[in-house]
C-alpha atoms as a PDB file:
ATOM      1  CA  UNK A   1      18.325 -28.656  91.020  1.00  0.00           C
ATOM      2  CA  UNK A   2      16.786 -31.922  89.857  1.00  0.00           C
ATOM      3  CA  UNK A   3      17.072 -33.249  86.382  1.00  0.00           C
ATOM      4  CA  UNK A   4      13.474 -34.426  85.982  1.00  0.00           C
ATOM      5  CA  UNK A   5      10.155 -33.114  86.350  1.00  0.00           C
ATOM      6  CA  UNK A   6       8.929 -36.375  86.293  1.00  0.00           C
ATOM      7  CA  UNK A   7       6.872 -37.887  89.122  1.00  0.00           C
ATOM      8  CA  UNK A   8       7.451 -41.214  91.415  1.00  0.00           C
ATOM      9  CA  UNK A   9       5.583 -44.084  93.042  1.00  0.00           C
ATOM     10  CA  UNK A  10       7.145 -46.920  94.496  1.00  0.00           C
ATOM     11  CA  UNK A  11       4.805 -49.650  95.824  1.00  0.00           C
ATOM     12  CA  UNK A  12       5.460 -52.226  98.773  1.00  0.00           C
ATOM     13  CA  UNK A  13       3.951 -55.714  97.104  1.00  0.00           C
ATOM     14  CA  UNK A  14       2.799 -57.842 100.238  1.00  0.00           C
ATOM     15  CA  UNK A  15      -0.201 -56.538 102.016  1.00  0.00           C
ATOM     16  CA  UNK A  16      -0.004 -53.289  99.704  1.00  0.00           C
ATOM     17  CA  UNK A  17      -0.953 -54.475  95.870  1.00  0.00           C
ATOM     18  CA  UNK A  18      -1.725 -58.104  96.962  1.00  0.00           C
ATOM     19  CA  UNK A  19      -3.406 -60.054  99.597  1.00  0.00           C
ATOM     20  CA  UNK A  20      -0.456 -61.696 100.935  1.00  0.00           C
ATOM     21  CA  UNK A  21      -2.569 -62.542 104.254  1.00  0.00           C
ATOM     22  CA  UNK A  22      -4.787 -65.463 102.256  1.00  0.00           C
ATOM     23  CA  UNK A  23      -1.455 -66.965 100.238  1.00  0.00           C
ATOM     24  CA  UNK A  24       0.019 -67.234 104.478  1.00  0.00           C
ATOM     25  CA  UNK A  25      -2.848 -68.349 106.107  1.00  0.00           C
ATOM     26  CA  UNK A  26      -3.355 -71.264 103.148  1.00  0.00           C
ATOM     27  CA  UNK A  27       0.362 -72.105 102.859  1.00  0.00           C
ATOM     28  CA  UNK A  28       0.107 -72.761 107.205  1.00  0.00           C
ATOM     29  CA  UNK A  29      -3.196 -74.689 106.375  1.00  0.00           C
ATOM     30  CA  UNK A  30      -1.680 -76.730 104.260  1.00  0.00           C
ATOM     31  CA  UNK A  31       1.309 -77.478 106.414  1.00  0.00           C
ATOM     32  CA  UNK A  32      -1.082 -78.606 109.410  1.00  0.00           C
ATOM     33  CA  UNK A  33      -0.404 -75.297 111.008  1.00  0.00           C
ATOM     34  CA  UNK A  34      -2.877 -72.422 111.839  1.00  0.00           C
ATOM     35  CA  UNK A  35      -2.081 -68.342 111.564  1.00  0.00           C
ATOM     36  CA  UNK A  36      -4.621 -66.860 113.105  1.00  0.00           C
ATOM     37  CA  UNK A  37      -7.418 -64.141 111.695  1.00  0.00           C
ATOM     38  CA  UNK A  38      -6.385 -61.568 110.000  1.00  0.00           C
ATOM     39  CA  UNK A  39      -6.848 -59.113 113.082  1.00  0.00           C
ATOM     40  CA  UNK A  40      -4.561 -60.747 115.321  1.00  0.00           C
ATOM     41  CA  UNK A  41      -1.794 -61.695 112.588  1.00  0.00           C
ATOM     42  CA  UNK A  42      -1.878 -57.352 112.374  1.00  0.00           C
ATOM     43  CA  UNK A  43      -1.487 -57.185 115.580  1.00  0.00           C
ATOM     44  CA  UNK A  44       1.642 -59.420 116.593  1.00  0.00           C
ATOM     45  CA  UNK A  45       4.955 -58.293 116.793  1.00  0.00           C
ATOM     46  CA  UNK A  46       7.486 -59.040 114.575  1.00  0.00           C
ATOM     47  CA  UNK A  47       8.903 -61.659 116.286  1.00  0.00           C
ATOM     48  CA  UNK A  48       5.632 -64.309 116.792  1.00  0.00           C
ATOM     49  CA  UNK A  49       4.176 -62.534 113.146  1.00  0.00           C
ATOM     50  CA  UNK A  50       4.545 -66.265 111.752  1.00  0.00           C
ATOM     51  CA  UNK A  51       4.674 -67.970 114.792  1.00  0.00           C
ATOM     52  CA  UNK A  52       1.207 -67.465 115.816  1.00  0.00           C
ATOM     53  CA  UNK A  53      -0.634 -66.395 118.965  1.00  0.00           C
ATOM     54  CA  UNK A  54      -1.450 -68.761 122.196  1.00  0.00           C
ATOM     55  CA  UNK A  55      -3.689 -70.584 120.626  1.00  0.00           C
ATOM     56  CA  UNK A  56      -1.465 -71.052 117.597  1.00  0.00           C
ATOM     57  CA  UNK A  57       2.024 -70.971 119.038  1.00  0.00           C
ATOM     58  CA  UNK A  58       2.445 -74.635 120.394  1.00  0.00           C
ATOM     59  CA  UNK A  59       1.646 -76.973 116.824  1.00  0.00           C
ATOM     60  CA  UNK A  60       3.361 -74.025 114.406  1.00  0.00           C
ATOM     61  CA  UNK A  61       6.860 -73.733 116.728  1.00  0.00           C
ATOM     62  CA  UNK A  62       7.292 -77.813 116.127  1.00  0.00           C
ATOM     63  CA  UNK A  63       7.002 -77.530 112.615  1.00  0.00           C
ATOM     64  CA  UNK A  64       8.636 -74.390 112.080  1.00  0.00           C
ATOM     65  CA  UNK A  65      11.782 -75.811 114.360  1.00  0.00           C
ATOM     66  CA  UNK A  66      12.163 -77.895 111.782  1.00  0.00           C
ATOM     67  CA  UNK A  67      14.840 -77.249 108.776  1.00  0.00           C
ATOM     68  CA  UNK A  68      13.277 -79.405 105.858  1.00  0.00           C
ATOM     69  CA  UNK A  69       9.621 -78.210 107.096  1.00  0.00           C
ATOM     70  CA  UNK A  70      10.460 -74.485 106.664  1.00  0.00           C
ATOM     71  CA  UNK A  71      11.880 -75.295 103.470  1.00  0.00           C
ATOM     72  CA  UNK A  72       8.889 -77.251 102.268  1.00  0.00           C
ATOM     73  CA  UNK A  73       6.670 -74.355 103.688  1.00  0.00           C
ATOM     74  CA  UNK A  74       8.787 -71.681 101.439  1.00  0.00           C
ATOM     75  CA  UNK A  75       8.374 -73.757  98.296  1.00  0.00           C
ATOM     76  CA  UNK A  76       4.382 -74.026  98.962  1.00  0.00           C
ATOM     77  CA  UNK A  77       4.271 -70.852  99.768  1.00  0.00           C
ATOM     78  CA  UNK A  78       5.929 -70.048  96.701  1.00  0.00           C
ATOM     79  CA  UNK A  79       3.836 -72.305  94.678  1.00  0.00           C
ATOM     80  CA  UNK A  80       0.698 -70.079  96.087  1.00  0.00           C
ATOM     81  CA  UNK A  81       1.963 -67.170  95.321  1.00  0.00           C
ATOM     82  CA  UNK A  82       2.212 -67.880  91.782  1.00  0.00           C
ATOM     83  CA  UNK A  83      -0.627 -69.734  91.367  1.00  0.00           C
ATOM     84  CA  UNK A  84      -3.273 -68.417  93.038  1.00  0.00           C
ATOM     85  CA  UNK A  85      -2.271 -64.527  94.989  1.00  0.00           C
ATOM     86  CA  UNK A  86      -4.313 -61.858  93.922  1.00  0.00           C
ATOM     87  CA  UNK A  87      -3.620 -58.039  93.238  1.00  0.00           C
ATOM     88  CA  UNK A  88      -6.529 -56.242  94.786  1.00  0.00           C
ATOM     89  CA  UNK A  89      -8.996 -55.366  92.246  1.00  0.00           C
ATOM     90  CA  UNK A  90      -8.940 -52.019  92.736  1.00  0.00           C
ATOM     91  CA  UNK A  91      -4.987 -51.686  92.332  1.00  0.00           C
ATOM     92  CA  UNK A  92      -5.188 -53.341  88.751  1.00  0.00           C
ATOM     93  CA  UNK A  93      -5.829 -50.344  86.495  1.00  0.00           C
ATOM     94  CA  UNK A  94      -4.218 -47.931  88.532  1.00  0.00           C
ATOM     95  CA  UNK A  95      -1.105 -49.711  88.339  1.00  0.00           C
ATOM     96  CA  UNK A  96      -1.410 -50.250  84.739  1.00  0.00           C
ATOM     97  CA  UNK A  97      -2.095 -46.279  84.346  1.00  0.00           C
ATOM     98  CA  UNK A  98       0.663 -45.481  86.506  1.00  0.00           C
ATOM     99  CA  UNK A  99       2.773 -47.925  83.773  1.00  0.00           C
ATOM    100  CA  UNK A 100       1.196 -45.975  81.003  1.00  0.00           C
ATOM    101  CA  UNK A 101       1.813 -42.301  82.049  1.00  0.00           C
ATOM    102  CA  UNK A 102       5.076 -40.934  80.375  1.00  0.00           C
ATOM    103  CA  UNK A 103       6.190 -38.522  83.317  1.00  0.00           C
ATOM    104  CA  UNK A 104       5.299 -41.120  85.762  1.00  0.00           C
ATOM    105  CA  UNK A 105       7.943 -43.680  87.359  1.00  0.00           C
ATOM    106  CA  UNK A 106       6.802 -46.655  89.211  1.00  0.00           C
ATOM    107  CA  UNK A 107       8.027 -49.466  90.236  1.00  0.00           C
ATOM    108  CA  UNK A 108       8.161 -52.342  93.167  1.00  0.00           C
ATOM    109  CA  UNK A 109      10.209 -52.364  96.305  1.00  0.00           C
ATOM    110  CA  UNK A 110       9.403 -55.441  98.176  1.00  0.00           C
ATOM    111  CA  UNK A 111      10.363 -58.446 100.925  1.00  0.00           C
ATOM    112  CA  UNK A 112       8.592 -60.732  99.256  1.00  0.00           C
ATOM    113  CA  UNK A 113      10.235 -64.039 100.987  1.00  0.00           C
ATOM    114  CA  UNK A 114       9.262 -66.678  98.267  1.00  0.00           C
ATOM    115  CA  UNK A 115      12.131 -68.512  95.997  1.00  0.00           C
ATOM    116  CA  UNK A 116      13.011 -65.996  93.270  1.00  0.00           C
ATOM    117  CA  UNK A 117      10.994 -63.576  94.096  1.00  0.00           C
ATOM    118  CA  UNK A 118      11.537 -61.605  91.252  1.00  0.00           C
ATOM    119  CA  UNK A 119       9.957 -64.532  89.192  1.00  0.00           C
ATOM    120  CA  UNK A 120       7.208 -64.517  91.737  1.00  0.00           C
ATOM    121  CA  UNK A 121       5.936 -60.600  91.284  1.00  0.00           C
ATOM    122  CA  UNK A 122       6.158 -61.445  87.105  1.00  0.00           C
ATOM    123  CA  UNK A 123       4.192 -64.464  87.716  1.00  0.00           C
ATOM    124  CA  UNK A 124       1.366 -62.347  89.570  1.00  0.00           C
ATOM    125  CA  UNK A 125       1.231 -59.211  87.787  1.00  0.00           C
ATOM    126  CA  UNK A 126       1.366 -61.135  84.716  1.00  0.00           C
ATOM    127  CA  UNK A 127      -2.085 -63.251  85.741  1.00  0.00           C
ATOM    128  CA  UNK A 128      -3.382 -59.935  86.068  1.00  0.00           C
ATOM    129  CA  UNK A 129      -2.413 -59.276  82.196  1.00  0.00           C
ATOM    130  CA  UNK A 130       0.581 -56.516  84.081  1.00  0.00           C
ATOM    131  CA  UNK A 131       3.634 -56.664  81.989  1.00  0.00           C
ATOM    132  CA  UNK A 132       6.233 -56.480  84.896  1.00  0.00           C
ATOM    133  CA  UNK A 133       8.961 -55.683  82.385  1.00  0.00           C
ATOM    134  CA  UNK A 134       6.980 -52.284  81.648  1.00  0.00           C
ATOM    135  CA  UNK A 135       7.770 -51.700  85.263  1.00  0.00           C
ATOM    136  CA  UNK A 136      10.574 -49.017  85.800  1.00  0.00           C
ATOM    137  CA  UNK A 137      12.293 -50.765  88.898  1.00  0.00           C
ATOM    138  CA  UNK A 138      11.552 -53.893  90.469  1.00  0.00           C
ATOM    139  CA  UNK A 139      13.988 -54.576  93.057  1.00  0.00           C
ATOM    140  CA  UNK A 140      13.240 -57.712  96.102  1.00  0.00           C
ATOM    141  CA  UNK A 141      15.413 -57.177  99.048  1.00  0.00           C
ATOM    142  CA  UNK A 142      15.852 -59.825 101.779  1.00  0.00           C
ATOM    143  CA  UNK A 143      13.403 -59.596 105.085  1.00  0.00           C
ATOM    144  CA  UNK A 144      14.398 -57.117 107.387  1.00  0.00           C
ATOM    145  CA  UNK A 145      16.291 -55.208 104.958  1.00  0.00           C
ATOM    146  CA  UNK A 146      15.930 -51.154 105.336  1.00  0.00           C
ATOM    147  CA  UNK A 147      14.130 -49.905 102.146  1.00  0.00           C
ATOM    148  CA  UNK A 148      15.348 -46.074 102.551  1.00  0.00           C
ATOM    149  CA  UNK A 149      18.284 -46.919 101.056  1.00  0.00           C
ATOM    150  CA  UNK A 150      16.445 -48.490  98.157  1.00  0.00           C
ATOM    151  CA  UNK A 151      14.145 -45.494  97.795  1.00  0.00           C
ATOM    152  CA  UNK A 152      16.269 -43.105  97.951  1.00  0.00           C
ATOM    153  CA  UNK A 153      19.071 -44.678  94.891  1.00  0.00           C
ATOM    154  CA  UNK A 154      15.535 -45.029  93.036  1.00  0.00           C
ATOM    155  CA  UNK A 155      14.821 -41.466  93.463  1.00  0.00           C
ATOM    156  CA  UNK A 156      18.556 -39.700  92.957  1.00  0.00           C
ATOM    157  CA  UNK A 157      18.516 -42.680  89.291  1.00  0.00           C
ATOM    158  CA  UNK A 158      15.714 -40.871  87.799  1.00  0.00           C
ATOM    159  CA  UNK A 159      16.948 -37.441  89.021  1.00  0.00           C
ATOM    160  CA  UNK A 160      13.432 -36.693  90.845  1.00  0.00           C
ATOM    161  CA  UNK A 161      12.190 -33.997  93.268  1.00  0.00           C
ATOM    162  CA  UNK A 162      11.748 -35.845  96.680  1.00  0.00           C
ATOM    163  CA  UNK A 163       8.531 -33.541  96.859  1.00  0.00           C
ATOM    164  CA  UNK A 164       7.013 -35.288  93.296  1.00  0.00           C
ATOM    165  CA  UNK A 165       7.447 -38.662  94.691  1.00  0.00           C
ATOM    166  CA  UNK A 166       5.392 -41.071  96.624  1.00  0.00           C
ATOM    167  CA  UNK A 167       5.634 -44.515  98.767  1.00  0.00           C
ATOM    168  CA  UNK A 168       3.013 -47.016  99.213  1.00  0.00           C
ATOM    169  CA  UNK A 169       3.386 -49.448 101.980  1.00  0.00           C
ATOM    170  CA  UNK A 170       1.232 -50.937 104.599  1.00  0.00           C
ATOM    171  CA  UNK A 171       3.870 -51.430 107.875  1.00  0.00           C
ATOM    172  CA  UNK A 172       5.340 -48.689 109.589  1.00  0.00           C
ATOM    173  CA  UNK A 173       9.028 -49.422 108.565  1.00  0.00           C
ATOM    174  CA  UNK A 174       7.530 -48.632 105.047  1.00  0.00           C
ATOM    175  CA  UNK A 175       6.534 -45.084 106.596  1.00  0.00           C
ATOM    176  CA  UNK A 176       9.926 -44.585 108.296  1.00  0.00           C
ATOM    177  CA  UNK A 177      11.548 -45.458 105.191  1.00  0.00           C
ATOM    178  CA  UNK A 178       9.998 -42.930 103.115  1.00  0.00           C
ATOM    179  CA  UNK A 179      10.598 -40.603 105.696  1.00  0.00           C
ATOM    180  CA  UNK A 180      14.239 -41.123 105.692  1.00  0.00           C
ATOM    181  CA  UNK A 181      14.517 -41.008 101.905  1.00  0.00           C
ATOM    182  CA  UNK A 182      12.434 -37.878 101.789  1.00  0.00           C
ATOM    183  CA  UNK A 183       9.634 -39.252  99.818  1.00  0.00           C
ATOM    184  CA  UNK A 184       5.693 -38.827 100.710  1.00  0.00           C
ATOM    185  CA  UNK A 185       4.566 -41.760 102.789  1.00  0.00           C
ATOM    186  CA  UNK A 186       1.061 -43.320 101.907  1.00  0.00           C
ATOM    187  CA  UNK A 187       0.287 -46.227 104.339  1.00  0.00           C
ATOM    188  CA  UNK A 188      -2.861 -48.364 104.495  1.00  0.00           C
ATOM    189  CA  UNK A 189      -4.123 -50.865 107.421  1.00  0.00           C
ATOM    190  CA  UNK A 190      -5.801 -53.574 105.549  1.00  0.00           C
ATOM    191  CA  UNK A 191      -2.247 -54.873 105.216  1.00  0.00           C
ATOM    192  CA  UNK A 192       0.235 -56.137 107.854  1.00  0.00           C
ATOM    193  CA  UNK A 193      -0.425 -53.953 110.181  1.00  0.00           C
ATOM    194  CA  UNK A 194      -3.580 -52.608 111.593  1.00  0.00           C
ATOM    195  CA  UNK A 195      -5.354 -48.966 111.558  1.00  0.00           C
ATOM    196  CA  UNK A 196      -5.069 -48.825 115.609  1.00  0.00           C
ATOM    197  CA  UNK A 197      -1.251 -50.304 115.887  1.00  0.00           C
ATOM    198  CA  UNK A 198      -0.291 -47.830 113.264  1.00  0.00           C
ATOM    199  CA  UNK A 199      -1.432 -44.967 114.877  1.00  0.00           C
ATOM    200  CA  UNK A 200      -1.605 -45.975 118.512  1.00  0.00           C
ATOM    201  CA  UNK A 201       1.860 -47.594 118.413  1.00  0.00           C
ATOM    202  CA  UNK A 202       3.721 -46.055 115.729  1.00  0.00           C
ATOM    203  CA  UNK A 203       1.914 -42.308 115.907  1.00  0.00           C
ATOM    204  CA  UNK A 204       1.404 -42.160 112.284  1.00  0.00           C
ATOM    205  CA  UNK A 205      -0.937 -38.895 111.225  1.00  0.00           C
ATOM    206  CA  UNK A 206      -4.526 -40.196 110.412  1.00  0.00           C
ATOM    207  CA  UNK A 207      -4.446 -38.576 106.927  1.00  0.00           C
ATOM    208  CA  UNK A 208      -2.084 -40.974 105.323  1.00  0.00           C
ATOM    209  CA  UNK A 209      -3.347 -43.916 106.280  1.00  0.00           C
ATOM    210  CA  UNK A 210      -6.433 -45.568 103.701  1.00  0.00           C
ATOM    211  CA  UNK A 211      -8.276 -48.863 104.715  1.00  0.00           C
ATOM    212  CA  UNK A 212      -9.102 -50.255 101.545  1.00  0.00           C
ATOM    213  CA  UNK A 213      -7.014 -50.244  98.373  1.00  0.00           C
ATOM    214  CA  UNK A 214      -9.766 -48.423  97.143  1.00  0.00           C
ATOM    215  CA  UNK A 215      -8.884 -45.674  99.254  1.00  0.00           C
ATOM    216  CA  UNK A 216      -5.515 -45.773  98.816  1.00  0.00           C
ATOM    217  CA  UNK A 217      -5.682 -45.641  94.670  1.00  0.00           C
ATOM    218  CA  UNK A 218      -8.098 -43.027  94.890  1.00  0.00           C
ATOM    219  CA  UNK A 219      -5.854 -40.940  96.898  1.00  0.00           C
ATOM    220  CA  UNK A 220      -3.094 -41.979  94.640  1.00  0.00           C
ATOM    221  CA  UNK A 221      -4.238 -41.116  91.230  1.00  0.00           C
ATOM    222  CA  UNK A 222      -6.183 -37.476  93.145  1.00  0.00           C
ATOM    223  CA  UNK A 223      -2.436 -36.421  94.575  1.00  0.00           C
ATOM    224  CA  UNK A 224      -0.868 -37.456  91.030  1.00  0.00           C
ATOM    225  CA  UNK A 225      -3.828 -35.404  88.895  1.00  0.00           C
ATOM    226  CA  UNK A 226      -5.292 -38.587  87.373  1.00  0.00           C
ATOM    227  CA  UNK A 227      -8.582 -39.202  88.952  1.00  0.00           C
ATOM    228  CA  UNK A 228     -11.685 -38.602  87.159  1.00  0.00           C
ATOM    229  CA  UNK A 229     -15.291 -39.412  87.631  1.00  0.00           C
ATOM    230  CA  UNK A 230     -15.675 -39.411  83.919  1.00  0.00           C
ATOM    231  CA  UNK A 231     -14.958 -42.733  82.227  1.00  0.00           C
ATOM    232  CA  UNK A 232     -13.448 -42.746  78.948  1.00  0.00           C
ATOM    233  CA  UNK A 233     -11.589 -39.784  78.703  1.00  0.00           C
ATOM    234  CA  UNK A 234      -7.750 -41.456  79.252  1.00  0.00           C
ATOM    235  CA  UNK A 235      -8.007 -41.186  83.248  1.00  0.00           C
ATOM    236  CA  UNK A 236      -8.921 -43.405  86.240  1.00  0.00           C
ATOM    237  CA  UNK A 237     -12.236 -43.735  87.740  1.00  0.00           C
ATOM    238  CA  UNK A 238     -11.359 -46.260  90.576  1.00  0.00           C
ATOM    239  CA  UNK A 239     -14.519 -48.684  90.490  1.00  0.00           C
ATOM    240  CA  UNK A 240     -13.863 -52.257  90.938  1.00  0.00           C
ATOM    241  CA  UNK A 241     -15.283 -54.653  93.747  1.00  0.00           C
ATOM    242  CA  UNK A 242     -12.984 -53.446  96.774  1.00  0.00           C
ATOM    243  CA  UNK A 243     -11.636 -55.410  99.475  1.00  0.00           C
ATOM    244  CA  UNK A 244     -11.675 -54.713 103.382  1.00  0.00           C
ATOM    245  CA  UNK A 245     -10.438 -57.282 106.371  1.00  0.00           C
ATOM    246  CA  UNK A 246     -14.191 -57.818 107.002  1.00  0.00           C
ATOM    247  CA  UNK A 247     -14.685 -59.501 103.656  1.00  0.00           C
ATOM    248  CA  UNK A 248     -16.375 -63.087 103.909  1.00  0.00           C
ATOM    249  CA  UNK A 249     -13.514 -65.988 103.407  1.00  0.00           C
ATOM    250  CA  UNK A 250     -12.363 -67.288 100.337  1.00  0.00           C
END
């Protein structure tokens, strides 16, 4: 039925691998404008996401009203992203593991809304020493775009069993997407989205969601038959300082 026994993983980027939340709240700073903590920005709707909440709403709607000042706030933001976003620490190896396993296909399905946002995701990965190239699909789609369609060409290009593949994503539109393209949903709340609007909003099952990327590469590399608690034997022991919402500021 399907041409490849080969497995899949297809990560979101923002909020997922990388701590979008910090490159936001200092690309607002420095724009005179204010996000919020990282517990309310989770909470917002879509709409006010980057518009703030009360307290936030009247200075960032003047700016944002603006043309040229949304424009200037892209290119910082932009600037940030390349210069200074982080992949989580414990993503790092698994990613580059994933990269390195021959019957494994993974890749990068984003919204990243930075100029060239392909350039961006090289940029990162690669001050992370991640060859993005190595990647197997790397595809940026605009904001608001549905992903199922994206995961599900990736899938039916590589000829693999929806039930040997896996998404990573940290908003429930990530979750419906995988749904649609029949591919195992992983979802975390350290992201976009919190643990409680997740489940209390969106009703998604307890048992996919992971609150650290710790968690979630853990779970990863156990579902995929790569996690060890041996080091040094050609698998993953997931080790590295994690990170969780409660961490102290940068």
């Amino acid at each position: 039925m399907y041409g490849s026994k080969d497995r899949l993983v297809i990560f979101d980027l923002d909020g997922t691998l990388i701590d979008s939340f910090y490159a936001v709240e200092l690309a607002f700073e420095r724009h005179g404008m204010d996000i919020g903590d990282l517990h309310r920005f989770q909470r917002r709707r879509k709409l006010l996401k980057y518009l703030g909440g009360l307290r936030e709403f009247p200075k960032n709607i003047r700016r944002q009203l603006n043309k040229e000042n949304r424009k200037q706030l892209k290119h910082t933001l932009t600037d940030i992203y390349r210069s200074e976003a982080s992949v989580f620490p414990a993503a790092v190896s698994v990613l580059q593991l994933l990269i390195d396993t021959p019957d494994i296909r993974v890749g990068i399905v984003s919204r990243n809304v930075t100029i060239d946002p392909e350039e961006t995701v090289r940029q990162v990965l690669e001050r992370h020493s991640i060859d993005s190239s190595q990647l197997d699909f790397l595809t940026c789609i605009p904001l608001g775009e549905d992903k199922a369609p994206h995961f599900r060409d990736i899938r039916e290009r590589f000829a693999i069993n929806p039930s040997r593949s896996f998404a990573c994503g940290d908003e429930y539109k990530d979750y419906a997407a995988a749904i649609a393209a029949g591919i195992h949903p992983l979802v975390v709340s350290y992201g976009f989205e919190d643990y409680d609007r997740l489940t209390d909003n969106f009703g998604i099952p307890t048992e996919l969601i992971s609150t650290t990327p710790r968690e979630l590469m853990t779970r990863l590399c156990h579902a995929l038959d790569l996690e060890s608690s041996k080091p040094g034997n050609g698998e993953v022991t997931v080790h590295q300082t994690d990170w969780s919402p409660s961490r102290e500021p940068r």
